[in-house]
C-alpha atoms as a PDB file:
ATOM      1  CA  UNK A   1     -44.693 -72.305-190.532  1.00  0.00           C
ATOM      2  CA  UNK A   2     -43.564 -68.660-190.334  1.00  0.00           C
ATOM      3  CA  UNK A   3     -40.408 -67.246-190.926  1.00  0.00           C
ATOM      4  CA  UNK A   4     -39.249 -64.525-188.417  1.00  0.00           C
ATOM      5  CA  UNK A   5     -38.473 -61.089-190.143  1.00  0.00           C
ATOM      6  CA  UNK A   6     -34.921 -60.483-190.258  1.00  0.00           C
ATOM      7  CA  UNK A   7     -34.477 -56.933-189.997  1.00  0.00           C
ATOM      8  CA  UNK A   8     -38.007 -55.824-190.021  1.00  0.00           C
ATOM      9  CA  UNK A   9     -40.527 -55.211-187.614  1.00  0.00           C
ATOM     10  CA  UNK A  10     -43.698 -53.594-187.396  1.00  0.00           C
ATOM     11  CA  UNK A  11     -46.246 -51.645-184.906  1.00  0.00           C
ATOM     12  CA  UNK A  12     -49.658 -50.606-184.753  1.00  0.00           C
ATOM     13  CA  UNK A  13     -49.874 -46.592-183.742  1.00  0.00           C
ATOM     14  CA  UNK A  14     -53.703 -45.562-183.819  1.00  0.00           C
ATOM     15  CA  UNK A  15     -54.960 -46.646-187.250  1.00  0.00           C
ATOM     16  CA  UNK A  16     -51.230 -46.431-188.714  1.00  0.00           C
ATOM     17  CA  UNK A  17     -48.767 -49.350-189.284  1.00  0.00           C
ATOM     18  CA  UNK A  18     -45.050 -48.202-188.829  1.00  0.00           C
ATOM     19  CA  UNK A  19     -42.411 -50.597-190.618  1.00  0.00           C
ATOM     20  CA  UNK A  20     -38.900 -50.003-189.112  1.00  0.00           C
ATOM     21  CA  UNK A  21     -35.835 -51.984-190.402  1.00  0.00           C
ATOM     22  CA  UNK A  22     -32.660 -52.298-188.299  1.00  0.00           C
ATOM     23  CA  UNK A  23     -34.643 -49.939-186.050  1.00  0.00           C
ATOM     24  CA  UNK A  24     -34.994 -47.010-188.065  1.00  0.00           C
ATOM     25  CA  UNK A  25     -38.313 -46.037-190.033  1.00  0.00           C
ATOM     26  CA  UNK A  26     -38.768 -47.181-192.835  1.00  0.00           C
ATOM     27  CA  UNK A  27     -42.473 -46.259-193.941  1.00  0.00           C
ATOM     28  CA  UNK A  28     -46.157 -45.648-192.344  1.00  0.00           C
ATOM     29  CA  UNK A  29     -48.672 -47.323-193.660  1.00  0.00           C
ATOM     30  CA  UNK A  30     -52.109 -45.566-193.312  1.00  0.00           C
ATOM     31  CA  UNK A  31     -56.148 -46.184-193.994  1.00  0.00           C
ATOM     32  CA  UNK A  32     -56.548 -48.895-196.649  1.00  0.00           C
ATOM     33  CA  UNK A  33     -52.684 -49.424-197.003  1.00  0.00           C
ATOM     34  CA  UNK A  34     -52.428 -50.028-193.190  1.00  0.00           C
ATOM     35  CA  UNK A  35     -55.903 -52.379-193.020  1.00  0.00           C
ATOM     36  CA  UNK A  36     -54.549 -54.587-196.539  1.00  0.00           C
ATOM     37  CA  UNK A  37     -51.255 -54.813-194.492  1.00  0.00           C
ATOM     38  CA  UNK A  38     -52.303 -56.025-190.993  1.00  0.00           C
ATOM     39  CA  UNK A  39     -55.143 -58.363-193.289  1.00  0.00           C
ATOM     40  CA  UNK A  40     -52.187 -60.208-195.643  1.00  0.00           C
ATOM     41  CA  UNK A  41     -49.226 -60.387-192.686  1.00  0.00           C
ATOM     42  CA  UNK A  42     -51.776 -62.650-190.907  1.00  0.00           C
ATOM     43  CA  UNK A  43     -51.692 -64.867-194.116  1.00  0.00           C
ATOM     44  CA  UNK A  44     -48.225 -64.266-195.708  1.00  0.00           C
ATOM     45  CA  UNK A  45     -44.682 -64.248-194.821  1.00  0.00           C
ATOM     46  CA  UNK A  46     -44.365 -60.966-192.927  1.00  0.00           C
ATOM     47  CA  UNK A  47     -40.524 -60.945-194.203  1.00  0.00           C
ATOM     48  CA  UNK A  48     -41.951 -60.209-198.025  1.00  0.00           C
ATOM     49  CA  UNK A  49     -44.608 -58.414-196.982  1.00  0.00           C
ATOM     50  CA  UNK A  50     -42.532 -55.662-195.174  1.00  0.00           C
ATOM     51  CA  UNK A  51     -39.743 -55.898-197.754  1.00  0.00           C
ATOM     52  CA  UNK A  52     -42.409 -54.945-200.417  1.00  0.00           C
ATOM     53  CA  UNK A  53     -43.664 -52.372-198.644  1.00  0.00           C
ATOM     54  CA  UNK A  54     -40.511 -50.632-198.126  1.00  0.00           C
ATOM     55  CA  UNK A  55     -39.317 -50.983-201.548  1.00  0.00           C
ATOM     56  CA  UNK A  56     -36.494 -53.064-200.074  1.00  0.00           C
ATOM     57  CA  UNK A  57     -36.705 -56.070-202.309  1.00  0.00           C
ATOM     58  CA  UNK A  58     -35.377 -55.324-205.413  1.00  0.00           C
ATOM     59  CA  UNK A  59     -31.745 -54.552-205.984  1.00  0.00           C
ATOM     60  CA  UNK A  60     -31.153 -54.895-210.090  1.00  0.00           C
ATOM     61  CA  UNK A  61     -29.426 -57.984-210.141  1.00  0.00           C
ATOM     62  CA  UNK A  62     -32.951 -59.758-211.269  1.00  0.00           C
ATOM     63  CA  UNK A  63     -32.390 -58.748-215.011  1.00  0.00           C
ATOM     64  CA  UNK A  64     -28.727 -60.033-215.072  1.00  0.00           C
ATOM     65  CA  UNK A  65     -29.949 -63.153-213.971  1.00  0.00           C
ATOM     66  CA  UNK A  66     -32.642 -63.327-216.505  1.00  0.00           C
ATOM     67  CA  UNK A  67     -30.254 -63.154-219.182  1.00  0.00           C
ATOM     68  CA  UNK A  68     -27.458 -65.315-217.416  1.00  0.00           C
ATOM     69  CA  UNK A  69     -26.780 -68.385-220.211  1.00  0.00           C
ATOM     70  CA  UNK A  70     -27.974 -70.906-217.312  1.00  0.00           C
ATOM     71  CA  UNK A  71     -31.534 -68.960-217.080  1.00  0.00           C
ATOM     72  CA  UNK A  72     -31.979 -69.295-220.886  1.00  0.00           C
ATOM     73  CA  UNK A  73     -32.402 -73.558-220.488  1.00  0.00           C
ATOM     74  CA  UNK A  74     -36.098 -72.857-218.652  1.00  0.00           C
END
């Protein structure tokens, strides 16, 4: 089961991938980039995938939340 991308979407142009979110561009993805992309988003959730790519999954809340007192049980 795949999850749709929310916000993302992707196209093949030539040999390049182009990753838009909300419709604007957000990166191009060319030779072995653009090949290891259109390999893993057959395999992977394309959501992540696309997210990664763009840099867009990462905010800085990750290292609050590391040190939040309910994070330091685990």
């Amino acid at each position: 089961m795949t999850k749709q991308p929310r916000g993302f979407a992707y196209r093949l142009v030539g040999q390049d991938v182009v990753i838009t979110h909300h419709g604007r561009r957000a990166t191009t993805l060319r030779g072995a980039a653009a090949d290891q992309f259109e390999a893993a988003v057959e395999n992977h959730d394309p959501q992540e995938l696309m997210a990664r790519r763009t840099g867009n999954y990462k905010h800085g809340n990750e290292r609050s939340a590391k040190n939040h007192p309910r994070s330091q049980r685990r």
